[in-house]
N, C-alpha and C. Protein backbone atom coordinates (compact mmCIF):
# COMPACT_ATOMS: atom_id res chain seq x y z
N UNK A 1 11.12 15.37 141.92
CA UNK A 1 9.92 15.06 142.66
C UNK A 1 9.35 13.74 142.16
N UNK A 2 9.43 12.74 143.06
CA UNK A 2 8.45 11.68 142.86
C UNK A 2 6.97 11.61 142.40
N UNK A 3 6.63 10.91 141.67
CA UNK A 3 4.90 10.77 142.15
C UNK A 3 4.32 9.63 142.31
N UNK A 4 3.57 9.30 143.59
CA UNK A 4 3.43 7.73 143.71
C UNK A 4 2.21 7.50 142.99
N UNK A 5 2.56 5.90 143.46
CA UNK A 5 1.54 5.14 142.01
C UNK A 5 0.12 5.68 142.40
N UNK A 6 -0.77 6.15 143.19
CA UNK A 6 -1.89 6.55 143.52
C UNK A 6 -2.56 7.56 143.37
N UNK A 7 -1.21 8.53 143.19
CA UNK A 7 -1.29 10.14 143.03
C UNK A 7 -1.37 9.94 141.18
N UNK A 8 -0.73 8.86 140.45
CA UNK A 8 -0.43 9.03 139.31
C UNK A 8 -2.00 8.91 138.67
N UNK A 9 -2.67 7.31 139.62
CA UNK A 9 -3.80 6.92 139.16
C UNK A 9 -4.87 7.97 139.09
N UNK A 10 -4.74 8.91 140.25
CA UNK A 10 -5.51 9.94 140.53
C UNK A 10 -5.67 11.21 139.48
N UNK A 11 -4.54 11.40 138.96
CA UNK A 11 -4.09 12.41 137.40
C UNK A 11 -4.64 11.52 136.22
N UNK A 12 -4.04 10.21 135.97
CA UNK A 12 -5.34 9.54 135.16
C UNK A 12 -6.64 9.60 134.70
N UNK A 13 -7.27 9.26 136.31
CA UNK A 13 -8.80 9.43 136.58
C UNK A 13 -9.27 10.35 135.79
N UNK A 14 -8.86 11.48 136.28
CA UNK A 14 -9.26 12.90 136.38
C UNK A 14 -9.15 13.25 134.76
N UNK A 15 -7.67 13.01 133.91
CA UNK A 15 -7.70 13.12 132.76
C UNK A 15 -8.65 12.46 132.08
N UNK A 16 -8.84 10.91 132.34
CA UNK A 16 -9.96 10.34 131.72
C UNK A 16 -11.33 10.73 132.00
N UNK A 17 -11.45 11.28 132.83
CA UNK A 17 -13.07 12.12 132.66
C UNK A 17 -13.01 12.90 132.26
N UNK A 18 -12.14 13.76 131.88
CA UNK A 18 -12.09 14.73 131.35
C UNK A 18 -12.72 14.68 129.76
N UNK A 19 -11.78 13.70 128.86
CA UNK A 19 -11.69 13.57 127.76
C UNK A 19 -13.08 12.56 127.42
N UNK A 20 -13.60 12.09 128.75
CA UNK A 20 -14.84 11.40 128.52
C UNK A 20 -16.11 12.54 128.19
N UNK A 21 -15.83 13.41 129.22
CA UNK A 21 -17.09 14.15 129.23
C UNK A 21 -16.78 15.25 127.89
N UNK A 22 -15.61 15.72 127.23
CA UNK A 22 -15.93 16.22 125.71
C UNK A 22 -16.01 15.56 125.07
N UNK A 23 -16.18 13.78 125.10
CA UNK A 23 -16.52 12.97 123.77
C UNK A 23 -17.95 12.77 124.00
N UNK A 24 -19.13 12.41 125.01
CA UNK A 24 -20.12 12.88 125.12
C UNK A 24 -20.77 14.32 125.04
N UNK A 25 -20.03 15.57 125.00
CA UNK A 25 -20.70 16.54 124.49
C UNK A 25 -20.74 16.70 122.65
N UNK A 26 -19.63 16.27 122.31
CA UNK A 26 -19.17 15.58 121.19
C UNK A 26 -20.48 15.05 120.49
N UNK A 27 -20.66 13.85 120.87
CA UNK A 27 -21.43 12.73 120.41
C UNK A 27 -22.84 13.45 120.35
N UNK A 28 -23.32 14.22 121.51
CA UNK A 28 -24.63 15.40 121.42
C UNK A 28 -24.17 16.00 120.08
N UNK A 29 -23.57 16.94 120.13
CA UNK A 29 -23.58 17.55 118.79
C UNK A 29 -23.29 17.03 117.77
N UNK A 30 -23.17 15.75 117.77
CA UNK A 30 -23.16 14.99 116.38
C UNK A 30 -24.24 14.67 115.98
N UNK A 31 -25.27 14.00 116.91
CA UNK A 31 -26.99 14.19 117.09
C UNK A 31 -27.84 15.02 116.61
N UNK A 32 -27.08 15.81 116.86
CA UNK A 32 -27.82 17.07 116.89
C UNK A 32 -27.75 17.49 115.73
N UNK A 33 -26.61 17.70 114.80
CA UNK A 33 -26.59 18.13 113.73
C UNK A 33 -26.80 16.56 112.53
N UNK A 34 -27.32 15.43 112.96
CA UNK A 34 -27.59 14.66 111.82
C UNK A 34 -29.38 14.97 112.22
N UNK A 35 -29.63 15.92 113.05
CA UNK A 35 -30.96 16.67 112.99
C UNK A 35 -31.23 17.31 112.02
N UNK A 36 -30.73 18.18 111.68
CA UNK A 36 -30.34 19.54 110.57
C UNK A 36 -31.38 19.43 109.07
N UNK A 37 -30.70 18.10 108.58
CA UNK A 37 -31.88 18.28 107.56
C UNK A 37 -33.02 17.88 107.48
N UNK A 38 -33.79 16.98 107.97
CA UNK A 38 -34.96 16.81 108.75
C UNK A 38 -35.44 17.74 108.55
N UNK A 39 -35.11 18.72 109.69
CA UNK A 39 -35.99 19.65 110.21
C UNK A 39 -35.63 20.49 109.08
N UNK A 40 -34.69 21.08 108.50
CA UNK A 40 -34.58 22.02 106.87
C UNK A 40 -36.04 21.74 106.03
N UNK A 41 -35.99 20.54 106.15
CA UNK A 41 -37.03 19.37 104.95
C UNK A 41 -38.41 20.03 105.61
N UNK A 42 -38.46 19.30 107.20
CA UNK A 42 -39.62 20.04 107.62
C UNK A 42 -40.37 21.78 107.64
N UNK A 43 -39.08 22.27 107.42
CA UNK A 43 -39.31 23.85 107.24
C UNK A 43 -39.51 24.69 105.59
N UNK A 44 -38.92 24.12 105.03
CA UNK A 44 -39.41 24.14 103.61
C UNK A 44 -40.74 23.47 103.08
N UNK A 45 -41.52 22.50 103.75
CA UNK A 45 -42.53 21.92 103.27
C UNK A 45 -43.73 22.62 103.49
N UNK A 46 -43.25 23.43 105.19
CA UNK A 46 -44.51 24.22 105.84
C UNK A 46 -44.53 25.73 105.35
N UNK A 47 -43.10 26.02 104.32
CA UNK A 47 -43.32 26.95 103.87
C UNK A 47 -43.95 26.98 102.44
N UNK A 48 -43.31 25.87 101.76
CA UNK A 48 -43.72 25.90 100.46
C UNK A 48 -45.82 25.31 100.51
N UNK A 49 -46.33 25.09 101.62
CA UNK A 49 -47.74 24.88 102.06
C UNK A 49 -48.54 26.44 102.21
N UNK A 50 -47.57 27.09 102.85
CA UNK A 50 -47.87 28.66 103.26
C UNK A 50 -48.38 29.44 101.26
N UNK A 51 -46.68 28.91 100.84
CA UNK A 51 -46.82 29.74 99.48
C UNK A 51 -48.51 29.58 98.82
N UNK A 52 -48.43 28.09 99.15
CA UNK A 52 -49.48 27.56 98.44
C UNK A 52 -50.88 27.90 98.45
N UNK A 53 -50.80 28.42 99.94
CA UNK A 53 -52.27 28.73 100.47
C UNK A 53 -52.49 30.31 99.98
N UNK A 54 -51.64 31.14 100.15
CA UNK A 54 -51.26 32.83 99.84
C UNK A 54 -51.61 32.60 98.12
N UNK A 55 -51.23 31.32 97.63
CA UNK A 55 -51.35 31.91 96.27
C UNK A 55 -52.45 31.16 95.40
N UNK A 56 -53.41 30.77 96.31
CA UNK A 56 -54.22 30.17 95.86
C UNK A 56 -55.62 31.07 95.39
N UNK A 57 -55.62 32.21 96.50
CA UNK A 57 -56.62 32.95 96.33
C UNK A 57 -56.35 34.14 95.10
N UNK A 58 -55.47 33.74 95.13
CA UNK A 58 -55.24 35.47 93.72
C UNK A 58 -54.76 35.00 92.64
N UNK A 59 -54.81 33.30 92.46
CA UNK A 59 -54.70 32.87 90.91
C UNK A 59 -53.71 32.80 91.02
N UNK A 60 -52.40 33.49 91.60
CA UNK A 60 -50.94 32.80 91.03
C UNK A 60 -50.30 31.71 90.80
N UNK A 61 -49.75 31.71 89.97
CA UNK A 61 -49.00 30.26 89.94
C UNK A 61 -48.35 30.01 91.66
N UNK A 62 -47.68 29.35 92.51
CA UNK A 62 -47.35 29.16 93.82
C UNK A 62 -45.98 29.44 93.19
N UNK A 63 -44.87 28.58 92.08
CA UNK A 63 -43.80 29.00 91.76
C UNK A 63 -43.50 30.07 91.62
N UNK A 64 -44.05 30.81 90.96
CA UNK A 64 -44.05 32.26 90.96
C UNK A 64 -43.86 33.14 91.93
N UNK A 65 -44.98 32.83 92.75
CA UNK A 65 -44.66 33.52 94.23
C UNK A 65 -43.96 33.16 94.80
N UNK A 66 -43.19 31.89 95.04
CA UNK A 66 -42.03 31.69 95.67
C UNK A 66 -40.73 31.82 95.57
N UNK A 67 -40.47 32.19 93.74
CA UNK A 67 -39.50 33.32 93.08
C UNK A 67 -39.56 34.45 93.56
N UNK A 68 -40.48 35.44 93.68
CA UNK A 68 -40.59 36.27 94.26
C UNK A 68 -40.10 36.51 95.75
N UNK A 69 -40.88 35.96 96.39
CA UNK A 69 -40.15 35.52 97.79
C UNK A 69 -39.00 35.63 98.49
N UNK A 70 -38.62 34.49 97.51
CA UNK A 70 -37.18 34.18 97.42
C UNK A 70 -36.45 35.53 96.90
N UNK A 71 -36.59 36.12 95.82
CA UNK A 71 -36.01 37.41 95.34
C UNK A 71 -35.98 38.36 96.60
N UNK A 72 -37.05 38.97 97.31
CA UNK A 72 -37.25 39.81 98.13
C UNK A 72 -36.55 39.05 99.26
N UNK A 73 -36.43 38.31 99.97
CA UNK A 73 -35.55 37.81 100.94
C UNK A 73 -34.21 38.28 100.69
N UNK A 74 -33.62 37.80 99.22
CA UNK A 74 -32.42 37.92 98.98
C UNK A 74 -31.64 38.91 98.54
N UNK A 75 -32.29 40.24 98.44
CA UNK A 75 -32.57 41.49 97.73
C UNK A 75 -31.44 42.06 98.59
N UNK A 76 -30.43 42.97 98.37
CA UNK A 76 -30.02 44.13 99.23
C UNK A 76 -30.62 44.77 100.14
C-alpha cells in the first residue's frame, strides 16, 4: 500500500499535535509543582502562627506545643 505525500503530511500533523499538546500539559505540571514549596512555606507559617496564638494564653512554650502536635498527628 502506497501512501501519498498528503496523506503522509496529514499523519505528521496529527502526530505533531499530539506530542505538542502532552508537552504543554507537561510544562503545566512543571508549574505547578515548582508551586509546591511556596505554598508548603506558606502553610507551615500559618500554622506555626496558629501554634503561637493557642499557646500564648496558657503560658506554653509554642515549641512545645508544636512537639506535641506533631507527636499526636504522627501517633498510631
Amino acid at each position: 500500500m502506497k501512501i501519498k505525500k498528503l496523506q503522509l503530511k496529514q499523519i505528521i500533523q496529527e502526530e505533531l499535535n499530539i506530542v505538542m499538546h502532552e508537552a504543554d500539559e507537561g510544562e503545566e505540571m512543571m508549574s505547578a509543582l515548582e508551586d509546591v514549596p511556596d505554598a508548603a512555606e506558606d502553610i507551615a507559617d500559618d500554622i506555626l502562627d496558629r501554634i503561637e496564638d493557642l499557646a500564648e494564653p496558657s503560658g506554653l512554650d509554642p515549641a512545645v506545643l508544636a512537639q506535641a502536635i506533631a507527636a499526636l498527628l504522627t501517633a498510631d
